[in-house]
N, C-alpha and C. Protein backbone atom coordinates (compact mmCIF):
# COMPACT_ATOMS: atom_id res chain seq x y z
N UNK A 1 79.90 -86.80 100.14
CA UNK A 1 79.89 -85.69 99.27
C UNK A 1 79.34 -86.09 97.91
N UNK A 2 79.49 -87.15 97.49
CA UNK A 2 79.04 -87.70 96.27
C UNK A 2 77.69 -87.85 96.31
N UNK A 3 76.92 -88.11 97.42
CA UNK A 3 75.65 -88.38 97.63
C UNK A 3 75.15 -86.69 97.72
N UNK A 4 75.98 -86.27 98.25
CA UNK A 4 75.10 -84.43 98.03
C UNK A 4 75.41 -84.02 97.01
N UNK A 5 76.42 -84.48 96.08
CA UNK A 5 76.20 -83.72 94.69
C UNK A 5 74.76 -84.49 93.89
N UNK A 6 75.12 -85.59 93.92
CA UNK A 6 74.06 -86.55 93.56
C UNK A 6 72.55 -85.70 93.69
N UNK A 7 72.20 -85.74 94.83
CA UNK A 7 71.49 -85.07 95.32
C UNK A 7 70.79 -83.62 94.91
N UNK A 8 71.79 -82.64 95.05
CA UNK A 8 71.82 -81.38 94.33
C UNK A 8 71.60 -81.76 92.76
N UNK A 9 71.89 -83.07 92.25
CA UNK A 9 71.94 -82.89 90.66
C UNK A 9 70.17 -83.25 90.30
N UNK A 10 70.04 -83.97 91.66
CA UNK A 10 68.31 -84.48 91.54
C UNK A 10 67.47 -83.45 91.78
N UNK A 11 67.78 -82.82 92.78
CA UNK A 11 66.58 -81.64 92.97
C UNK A 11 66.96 -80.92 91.30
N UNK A 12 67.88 -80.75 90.75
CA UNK A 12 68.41 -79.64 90.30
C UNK A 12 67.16 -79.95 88.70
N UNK A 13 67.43 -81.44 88.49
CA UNK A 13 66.54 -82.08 87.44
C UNK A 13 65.10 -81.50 87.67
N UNK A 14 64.82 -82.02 89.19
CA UNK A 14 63.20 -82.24 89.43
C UNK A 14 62.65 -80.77 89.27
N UNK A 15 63.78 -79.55 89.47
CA UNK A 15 63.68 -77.96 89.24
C UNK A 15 63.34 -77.92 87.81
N UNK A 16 64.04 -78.25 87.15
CA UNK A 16 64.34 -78.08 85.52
C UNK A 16 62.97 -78.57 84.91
N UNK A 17 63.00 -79.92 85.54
CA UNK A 17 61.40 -80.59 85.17
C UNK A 17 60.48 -80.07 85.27
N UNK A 18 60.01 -79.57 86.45
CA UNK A 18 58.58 -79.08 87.12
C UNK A 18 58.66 -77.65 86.47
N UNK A 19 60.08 -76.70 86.47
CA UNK A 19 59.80 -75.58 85.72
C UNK A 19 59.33 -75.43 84.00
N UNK A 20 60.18 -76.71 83.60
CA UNK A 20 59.70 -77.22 82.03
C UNK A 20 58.35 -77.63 81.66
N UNK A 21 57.63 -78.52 82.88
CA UNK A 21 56.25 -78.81 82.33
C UNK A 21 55.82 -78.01 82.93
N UNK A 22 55.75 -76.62 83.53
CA UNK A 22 54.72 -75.31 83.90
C UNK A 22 54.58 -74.60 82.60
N UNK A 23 55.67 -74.66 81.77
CA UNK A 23 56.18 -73.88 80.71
C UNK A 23 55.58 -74.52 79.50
N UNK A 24 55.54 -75.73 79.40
CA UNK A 24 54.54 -76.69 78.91
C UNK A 24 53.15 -76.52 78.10
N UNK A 25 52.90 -76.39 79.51
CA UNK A 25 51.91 -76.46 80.17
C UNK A 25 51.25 -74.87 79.59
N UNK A 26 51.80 -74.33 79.80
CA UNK A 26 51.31 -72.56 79.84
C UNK A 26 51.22 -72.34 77.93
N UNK A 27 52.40 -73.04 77.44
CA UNK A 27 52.46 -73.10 76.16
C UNK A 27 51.74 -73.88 75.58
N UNK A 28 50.68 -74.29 75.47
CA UNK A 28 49.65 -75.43 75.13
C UNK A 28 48.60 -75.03 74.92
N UNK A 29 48.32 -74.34 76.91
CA UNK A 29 47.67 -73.37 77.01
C UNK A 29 47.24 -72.48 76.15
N UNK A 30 48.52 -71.73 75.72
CA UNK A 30 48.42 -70.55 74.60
C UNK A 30 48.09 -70.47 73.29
N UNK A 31 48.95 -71.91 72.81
CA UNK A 31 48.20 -72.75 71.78
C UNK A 31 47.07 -73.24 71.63
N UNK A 32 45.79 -73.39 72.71
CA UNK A 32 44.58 -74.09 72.39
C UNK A 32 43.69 -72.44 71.95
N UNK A 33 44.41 -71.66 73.18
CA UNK A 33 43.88 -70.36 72.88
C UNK A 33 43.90 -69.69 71.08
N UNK A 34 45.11 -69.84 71.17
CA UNK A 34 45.49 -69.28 69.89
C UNK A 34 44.53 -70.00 68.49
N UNK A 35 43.94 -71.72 68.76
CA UNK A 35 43.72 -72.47 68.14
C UNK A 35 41.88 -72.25 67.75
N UNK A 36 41.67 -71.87 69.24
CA UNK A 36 40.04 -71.70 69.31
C UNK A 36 39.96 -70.27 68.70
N UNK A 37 40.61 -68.98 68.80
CA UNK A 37 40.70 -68.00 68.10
C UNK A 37 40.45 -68.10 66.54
N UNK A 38 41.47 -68.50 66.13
CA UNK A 38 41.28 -69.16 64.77
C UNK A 38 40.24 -69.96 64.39
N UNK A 39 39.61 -70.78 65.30
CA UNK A 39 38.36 -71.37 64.46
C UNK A 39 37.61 -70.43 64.72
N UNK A 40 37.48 -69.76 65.77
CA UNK A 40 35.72 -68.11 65.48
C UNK A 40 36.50 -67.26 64.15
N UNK A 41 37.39 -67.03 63.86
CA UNK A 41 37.67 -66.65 62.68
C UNK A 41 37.25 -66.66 61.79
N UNK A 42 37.75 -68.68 61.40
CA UNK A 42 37.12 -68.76 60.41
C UNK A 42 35.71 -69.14 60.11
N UNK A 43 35.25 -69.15 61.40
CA UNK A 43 33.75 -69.38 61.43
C UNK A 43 32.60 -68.25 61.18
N UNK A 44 33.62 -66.92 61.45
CA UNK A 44 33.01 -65.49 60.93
C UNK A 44 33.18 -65.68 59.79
N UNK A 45 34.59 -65.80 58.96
CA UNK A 45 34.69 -65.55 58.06
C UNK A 45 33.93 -66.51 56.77
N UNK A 46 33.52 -67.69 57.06
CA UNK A 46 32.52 -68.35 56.84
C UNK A 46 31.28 -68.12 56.63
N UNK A 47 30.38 -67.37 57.38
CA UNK A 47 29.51 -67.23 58.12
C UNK A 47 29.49 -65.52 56.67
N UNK A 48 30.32 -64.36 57.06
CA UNK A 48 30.14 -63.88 56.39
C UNK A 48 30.44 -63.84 54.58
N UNK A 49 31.11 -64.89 54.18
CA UNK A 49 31.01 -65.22 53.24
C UNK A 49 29.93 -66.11 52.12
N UNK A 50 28.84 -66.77 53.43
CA UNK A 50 28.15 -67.46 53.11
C UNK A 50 26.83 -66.23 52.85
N UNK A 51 26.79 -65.26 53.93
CA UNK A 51 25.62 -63.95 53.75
C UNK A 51 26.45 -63.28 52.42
N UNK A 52 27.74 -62.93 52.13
CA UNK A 52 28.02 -61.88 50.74
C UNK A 52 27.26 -63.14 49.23
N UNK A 53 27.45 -64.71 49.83
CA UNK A 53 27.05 -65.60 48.46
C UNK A 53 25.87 -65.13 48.83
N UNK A 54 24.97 -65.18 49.59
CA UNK A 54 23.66 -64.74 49.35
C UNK A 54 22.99 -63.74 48.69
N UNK A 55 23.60 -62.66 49.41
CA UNK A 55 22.98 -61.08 48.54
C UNK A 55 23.64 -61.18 47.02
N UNK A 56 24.62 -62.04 46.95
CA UNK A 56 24.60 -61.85 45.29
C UNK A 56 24.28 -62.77 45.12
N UNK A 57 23.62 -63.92 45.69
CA UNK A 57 22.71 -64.66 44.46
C UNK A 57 20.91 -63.78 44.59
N UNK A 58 20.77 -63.48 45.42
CA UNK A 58 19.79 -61.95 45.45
C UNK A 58 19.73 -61.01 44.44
N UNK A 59 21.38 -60.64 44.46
CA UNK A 59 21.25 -59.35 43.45
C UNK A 59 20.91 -60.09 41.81
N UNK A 60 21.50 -61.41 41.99
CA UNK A 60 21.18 -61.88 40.30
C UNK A 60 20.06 -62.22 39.82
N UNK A 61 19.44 -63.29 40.85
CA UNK A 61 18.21 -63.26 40.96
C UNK A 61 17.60 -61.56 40.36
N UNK A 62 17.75 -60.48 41.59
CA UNK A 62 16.35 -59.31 40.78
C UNK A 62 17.07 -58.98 39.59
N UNK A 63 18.76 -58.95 39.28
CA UNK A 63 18.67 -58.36 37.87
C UNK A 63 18.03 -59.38 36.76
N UNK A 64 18.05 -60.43 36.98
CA UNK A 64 17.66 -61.63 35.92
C UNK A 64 16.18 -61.08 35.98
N UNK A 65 15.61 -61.02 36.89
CA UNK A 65 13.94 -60.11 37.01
C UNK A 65 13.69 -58.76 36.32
N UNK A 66 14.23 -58.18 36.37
CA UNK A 66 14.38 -56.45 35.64
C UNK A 66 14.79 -56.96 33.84
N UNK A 67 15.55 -57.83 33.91
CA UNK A 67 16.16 -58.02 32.64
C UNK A 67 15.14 -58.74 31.67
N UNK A 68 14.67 -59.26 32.16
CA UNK A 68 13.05 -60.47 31.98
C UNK A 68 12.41 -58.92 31.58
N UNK A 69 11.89 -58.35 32.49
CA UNK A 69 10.86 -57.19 32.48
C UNK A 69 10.98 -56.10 31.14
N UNK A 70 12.33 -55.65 31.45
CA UNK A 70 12.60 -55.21 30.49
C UNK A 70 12.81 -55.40 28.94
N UNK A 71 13.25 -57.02 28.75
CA UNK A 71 12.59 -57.60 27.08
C UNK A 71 11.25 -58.05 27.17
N UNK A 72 10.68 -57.80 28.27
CA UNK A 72 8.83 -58.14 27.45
C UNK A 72 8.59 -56.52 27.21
N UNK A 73 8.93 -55.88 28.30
CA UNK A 73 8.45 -54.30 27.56
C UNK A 73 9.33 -53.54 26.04
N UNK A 74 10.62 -54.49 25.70
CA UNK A 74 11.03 -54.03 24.73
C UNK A 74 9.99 -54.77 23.60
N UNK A 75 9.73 -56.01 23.90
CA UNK A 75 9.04 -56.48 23.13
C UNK A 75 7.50 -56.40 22.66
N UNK A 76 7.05 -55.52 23.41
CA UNK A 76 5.59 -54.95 23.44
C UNK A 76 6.02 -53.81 22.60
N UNK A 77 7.33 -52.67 23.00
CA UNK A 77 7.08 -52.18 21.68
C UNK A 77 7.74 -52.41 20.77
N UNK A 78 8.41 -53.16 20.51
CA UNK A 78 8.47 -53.66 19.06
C UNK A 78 7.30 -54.17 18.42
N UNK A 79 6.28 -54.59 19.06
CA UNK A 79 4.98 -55.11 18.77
C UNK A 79 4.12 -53.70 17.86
N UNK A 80 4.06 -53.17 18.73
CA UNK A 80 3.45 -51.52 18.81
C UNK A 80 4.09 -51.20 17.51
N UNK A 81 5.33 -51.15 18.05
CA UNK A 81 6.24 -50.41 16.46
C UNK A 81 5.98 -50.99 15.42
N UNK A 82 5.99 -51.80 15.28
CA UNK A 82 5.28 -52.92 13.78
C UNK A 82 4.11 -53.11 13.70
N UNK A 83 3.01 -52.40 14.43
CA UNK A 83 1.70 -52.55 14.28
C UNK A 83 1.38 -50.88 13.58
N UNK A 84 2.24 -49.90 14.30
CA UNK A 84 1.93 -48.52 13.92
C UNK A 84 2.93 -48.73 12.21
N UNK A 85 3.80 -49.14 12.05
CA UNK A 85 4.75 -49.24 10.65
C UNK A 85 3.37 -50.07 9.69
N UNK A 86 2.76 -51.02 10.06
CA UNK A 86 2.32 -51.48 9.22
C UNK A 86 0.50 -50.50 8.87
N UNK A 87 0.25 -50.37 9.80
CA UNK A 87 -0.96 -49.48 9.65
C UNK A 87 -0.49 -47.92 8.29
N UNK A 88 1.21 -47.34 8.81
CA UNK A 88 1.19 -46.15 7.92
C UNK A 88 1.58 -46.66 6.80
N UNK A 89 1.90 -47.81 6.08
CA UNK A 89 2.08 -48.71 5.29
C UNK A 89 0.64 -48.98 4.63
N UNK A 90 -0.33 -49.23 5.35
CA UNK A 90 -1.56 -49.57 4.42
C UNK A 90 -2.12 -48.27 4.00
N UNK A 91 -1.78 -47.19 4.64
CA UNK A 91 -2.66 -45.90 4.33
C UNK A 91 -2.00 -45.32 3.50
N UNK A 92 -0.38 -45.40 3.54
CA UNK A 92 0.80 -45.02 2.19
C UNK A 92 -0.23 -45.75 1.07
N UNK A 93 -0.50 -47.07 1.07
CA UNK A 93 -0.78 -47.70 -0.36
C UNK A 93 -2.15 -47.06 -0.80
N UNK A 94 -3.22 -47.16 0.66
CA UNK A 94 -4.28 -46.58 0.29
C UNK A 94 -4.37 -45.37 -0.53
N UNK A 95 -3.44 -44.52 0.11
CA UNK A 95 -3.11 -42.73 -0.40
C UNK A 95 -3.18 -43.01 -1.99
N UNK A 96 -2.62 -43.76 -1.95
CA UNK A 96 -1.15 -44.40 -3.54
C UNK A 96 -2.35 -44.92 -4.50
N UNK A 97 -2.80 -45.80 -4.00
CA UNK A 97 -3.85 -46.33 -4.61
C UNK A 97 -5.61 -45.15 -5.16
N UNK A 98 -5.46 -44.46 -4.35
CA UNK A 98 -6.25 -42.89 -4.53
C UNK A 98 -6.05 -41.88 -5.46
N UNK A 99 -4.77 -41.60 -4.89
CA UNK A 99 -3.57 -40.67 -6.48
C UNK A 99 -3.83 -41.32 -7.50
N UNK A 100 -3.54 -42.36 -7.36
CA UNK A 100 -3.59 -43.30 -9.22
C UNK A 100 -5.20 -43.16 -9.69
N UNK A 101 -6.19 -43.46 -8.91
CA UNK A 101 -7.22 -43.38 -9.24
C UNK A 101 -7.64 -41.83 -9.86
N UNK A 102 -7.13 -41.49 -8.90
CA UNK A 102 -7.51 -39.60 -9.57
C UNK A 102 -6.66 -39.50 -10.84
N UNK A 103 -5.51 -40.12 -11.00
CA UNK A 103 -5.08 -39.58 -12.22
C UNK A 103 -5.54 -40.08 -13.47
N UNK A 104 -5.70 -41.53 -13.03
CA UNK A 104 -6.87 -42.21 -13.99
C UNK A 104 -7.93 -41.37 -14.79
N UNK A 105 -9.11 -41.39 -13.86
CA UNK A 105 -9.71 -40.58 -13.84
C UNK A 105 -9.56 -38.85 -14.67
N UNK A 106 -8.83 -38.26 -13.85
CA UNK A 106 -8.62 -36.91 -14.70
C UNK A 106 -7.66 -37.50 -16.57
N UNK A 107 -7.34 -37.90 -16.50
CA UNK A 107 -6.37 -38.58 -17.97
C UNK A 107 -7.59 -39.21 -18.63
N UNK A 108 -8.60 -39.87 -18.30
CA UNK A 108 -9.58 -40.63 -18.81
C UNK A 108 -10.95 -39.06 -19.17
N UNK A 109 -11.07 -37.72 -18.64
CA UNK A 109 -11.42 -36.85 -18.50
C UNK A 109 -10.89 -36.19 -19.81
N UNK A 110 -9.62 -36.34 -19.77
CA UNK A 110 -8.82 -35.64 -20.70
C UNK A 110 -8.85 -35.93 -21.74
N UNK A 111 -8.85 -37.35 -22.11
CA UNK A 111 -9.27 -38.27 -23.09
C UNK A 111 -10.39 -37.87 -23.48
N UNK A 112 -11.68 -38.12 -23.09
CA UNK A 112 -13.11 -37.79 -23.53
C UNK A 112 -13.08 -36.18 -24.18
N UNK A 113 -12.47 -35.39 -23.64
CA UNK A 113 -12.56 -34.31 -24.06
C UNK A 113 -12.11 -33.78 -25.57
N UNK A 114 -10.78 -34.55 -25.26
CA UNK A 114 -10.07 -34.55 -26.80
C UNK A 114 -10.46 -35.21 -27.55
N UNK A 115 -11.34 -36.57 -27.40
CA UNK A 115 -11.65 -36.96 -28.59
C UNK A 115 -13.35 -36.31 -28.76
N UNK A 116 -14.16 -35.75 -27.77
CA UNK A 116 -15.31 -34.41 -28.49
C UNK A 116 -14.55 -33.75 -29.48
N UNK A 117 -13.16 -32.88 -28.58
CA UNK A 117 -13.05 -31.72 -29.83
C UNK A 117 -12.66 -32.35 -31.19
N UNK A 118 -11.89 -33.44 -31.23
CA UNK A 118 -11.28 -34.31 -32.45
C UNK A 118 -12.61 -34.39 -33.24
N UNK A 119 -13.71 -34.93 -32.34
CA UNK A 119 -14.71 -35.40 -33.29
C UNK A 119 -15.77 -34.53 -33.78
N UNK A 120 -15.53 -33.45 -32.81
CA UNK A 120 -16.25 -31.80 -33.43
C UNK A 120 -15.18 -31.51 -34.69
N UNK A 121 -14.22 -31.31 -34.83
CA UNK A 121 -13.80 -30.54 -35.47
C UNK A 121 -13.69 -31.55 -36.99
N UNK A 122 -13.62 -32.92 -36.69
CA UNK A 122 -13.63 -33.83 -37.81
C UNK A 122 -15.36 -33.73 -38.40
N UNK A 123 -16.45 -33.43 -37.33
CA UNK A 123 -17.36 -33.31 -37.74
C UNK A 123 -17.78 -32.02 -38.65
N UNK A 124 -17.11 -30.61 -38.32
CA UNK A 124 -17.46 -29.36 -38.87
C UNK A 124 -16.74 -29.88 -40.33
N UNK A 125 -14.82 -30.48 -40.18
CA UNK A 125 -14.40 -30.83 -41.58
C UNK A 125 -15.45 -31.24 -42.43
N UNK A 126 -16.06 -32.62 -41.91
CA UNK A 126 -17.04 -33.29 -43.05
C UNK A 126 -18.42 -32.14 -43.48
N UNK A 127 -18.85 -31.73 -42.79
CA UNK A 127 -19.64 -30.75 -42.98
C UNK A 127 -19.05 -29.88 -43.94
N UNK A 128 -18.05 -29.00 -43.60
CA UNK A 128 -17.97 -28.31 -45.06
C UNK A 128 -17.39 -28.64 -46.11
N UNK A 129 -17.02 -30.17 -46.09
CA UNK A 129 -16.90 -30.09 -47.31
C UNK A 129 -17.68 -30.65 -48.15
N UNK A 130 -19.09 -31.50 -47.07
CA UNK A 130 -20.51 -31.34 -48.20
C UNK A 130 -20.71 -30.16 -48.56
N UNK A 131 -20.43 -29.08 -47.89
CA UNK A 131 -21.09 -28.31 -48.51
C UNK A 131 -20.22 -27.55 -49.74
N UNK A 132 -19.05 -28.19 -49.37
CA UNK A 132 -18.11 -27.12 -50.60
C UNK A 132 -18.56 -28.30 -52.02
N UNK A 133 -18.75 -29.48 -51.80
CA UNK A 133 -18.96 -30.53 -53.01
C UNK A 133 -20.55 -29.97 -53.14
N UNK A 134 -21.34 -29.78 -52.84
CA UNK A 134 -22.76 -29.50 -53.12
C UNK A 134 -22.82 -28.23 -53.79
């Protein structure tokens, strides 16, 4: 009887065993599964993180291009703008320089005139009064 419990206690192991490493076994299984899952994961998630670094080094790239574009065309007209400022600038002085001349002119007009009548009328003085002394 000792030898059939014995016995019964061996199969009972070699049960426990063979059902433990199926179980093992199946669980390992599930784990390599579970393991290879996770690396396509992160191999998408990789993969699409490496295409989002792209389109934004893309997008910086064309704005750094537009941004370029846009200070040479600010800078063309600022060019423009300081070429048209300085042109109505020389024709302001020109204008300026014209006015003065005309007023010159008419004041120098004005002058000549007043000193005829000064020198008419200093001339009629001397005149009569040769004739009032004669």
């Amino acid at each position: 009887m000792k030898k059939l419990i014995l016995n019964i206690a061996l199969v009972l192991a070699l049960v426990v065993s063979v059902t433990s490493c199926r179980e093992t076994k199946e669980g390992a299984e599930g784990a390599a599964d579970a393991v290879e899952n996770a690396t396509e994961k992160v191999g998408d998630a990789l993969e699409e993180a490496a295409d989002t670094a792209g389109d934004a080094i893309e997008d910086g790239i064309d704005a750094v291009k537009e941004g370029a574009d846009d200070a040479v065309d600010a800078a063309g007209d600022a060019v423009d703008a300081t070429g048209d400022a300085i042109k109505d600038g020389a024709n302001s002085v020109k204008e300026g320089a014209e006015d003065m001349a005309n007023d010159a002119k008419d004041a120098l007009n004005d002058a000549t005139d007043k000193a005829k009548e000064d020198g008419s009328k200093a001339l009629n003085n001397a005149a009569d009064k040769l004739k009032e002394d004669n």
